[in-house]
Each structure stands twice: as structure tokens, then as C-alpha cells.
C-alpha atoms as a PDB file:
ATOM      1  CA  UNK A   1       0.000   0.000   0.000  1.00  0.00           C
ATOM      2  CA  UNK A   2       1.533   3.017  -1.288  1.00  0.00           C
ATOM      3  CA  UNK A   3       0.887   6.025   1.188  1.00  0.00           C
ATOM      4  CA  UNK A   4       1.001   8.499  -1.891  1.00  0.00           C
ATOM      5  CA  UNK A   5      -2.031   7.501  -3.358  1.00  0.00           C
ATOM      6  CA  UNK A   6      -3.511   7.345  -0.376  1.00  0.00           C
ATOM      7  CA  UNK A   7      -2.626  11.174   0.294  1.00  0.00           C
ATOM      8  CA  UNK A   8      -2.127  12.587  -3.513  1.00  0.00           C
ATOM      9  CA  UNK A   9      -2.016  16.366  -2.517  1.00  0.00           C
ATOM     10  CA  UNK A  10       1.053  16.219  -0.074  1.00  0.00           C
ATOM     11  CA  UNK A  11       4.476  16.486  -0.559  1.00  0.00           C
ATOM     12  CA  UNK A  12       7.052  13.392  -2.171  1.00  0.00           C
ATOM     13  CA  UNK A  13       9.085  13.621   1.378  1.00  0.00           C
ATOM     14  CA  UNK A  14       5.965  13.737   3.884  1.00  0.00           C
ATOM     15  CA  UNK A  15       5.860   9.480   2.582  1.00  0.00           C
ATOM     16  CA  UNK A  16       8.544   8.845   4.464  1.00  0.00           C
ATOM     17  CA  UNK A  17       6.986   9.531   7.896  1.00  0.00           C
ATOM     18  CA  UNK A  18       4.249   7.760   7.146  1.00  0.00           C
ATOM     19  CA  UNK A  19       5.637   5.067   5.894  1.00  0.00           C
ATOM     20  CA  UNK A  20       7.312   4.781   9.182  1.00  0.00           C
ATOM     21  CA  UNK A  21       4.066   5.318  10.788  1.00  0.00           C
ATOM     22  CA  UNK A  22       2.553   2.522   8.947  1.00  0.00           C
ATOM     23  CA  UNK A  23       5.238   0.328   9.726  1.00  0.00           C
ATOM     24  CA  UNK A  24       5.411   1.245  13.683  1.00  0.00           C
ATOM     25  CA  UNK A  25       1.351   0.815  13.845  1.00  0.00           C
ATOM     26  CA  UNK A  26       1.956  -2.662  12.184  1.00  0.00           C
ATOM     27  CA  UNK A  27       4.600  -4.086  14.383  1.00  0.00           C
ATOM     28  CA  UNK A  28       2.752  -3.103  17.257  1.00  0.00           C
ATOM     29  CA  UNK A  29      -0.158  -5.155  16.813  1.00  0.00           C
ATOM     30  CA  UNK A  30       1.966  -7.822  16.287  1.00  0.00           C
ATOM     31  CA  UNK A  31       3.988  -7.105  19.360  1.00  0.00           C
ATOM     32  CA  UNK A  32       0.897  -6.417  21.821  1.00  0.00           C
ATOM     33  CA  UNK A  33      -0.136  -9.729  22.313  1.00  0.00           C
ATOM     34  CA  UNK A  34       3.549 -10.733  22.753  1.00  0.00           C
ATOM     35  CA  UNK A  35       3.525  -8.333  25.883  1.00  0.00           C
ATOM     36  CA  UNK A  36       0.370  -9.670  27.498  1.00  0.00           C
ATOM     37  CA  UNK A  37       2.010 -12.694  27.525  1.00  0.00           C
ATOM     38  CA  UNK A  38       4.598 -11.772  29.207  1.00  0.00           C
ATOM     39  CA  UNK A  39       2.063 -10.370  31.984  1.00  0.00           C
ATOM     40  CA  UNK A  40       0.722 -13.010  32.051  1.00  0.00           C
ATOM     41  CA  UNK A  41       3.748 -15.552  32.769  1.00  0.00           C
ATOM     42  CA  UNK A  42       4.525 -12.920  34.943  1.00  0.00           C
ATOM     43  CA  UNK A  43       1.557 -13.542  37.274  1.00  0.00           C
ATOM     44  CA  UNK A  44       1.718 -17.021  36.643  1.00  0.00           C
ATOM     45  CA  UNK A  45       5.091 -17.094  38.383  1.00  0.00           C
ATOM     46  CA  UNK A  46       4.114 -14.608  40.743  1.00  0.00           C
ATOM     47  CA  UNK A  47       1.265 -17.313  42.115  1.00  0.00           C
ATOM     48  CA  UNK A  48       3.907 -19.939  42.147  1.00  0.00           C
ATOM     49  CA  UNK A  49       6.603 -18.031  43.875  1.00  0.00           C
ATOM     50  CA  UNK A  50       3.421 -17.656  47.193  1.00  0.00           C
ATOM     51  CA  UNK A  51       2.043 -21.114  46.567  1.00  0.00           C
ATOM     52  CA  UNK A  52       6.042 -22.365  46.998  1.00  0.00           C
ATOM     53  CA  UNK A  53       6.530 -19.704  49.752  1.00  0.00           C
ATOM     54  CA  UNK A  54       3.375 -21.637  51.415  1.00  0.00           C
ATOM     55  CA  UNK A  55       4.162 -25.251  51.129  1.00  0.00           C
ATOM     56  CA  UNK A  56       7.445 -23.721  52.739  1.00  0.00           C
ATOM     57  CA  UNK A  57       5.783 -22.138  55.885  1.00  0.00           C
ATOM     58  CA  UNK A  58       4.203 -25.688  56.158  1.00  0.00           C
ATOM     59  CA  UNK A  59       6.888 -27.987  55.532  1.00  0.00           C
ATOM     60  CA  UNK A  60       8.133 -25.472  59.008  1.00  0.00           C
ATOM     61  CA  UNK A  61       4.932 -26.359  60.672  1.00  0.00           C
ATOM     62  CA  UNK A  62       5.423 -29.696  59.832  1.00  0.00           C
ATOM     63  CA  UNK A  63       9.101 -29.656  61.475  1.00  0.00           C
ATOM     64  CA  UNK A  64       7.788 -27.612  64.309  1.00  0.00           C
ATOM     65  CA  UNK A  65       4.516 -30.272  65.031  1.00  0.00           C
ATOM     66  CA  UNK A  66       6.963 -32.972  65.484  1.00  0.00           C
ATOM     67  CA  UNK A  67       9.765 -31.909  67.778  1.00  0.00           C
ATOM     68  CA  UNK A  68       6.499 -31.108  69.908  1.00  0.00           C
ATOM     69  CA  UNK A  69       5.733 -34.308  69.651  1.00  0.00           C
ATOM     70  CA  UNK A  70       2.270 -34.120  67.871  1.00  0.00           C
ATOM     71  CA  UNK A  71       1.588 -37.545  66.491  1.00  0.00           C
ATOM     72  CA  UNK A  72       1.775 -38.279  62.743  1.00  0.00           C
ATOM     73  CA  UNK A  73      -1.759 -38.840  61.717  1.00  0.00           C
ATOM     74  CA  UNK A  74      -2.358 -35.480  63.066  1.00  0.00           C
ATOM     75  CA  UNK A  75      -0.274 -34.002  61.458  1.00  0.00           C
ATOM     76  CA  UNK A  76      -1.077 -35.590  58.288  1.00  0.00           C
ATOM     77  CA  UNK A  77      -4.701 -34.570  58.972  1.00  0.00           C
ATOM     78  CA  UNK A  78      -3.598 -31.360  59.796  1.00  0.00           C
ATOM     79  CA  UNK A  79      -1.771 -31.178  56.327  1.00  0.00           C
ATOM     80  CA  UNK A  80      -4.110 -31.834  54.323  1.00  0.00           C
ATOM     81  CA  UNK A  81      -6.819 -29.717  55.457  1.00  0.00           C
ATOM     82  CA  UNK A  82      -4.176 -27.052  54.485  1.00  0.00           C
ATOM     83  CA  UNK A  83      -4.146 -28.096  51.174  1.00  0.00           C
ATOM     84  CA  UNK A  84      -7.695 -28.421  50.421  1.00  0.00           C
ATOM     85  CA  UNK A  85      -7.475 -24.990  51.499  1.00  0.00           C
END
């Protein structure tokens, strides 16, 4: 598409900026959805980074419950009402 015929009454050197224009506006759309991908995977990670953070804190609990002596099965019960959480 030839942006002279599009605009016949201006100037040979005004084409060049909007050729560049034209250009720009076309590799942005292809470049948007390439960016809200990345925000995505960004929040993606983000979630895993807490949900890691978490099973840390109760891996600790874990560690805690049993040099207090808290039997096993509770603290497998205990467990895995956390997770259904």
C-alpha cells in the first residue's frame, strides 16, 4: 500500500513519515499480544513463587509439630486440610 495515493495532494518527502508510521502501527499489533504474555507468565510465576513460599511455611509447621511431639496422623490430617485450602 503506497501512502502516496492514499494522500495525492502532499508532498514526495511527507511518505517517508508515514511510511514509518505505517510500519510502527503494524509491528505493534503484532507485538501487543507478545507483551500480554509476558504479563501473564509474569503472574503465573508470581502465584507460584506464594504457593512455593506456602508449602514452605508448612513444611516449618510440619518440622515444628513434630519436635512437639504431635503424632503423625495429626499431622497428616492437619496437612491436608491445608491443602484443600
Amino acid at each position: 500500500m503506497d501512502p502516496i495515493k492514499l494522500l495525492p495532494n502532499l508532498p514526495d518527502w511527507i511518505s517517508i513519515p508515514v511510511a514509518i508510521t505505517m510500519v510502527a502501527l503494524h509491528l505493534g499489533s503484532h507485538l501487543k499480544p507478545v507483551f500480554q504474555n509476558m504479563g501473564v507468565q509474569s503472574q503465573t510465576v508470581k502465584r507460584k513463587r506464594e504457593e512455593l513460599e506456602l508449602l514452605k511455611i508448612q513444611f516449618e509447621l510440619t518440622e515444628i509439630k513434630q519436635k512437639l511431639g504431635m503424632p503423625v496422623a495429626e499431622q497428616a490430617k492437619d496437612l491436608m486440610a491445608k491443602i484443600e485450602l
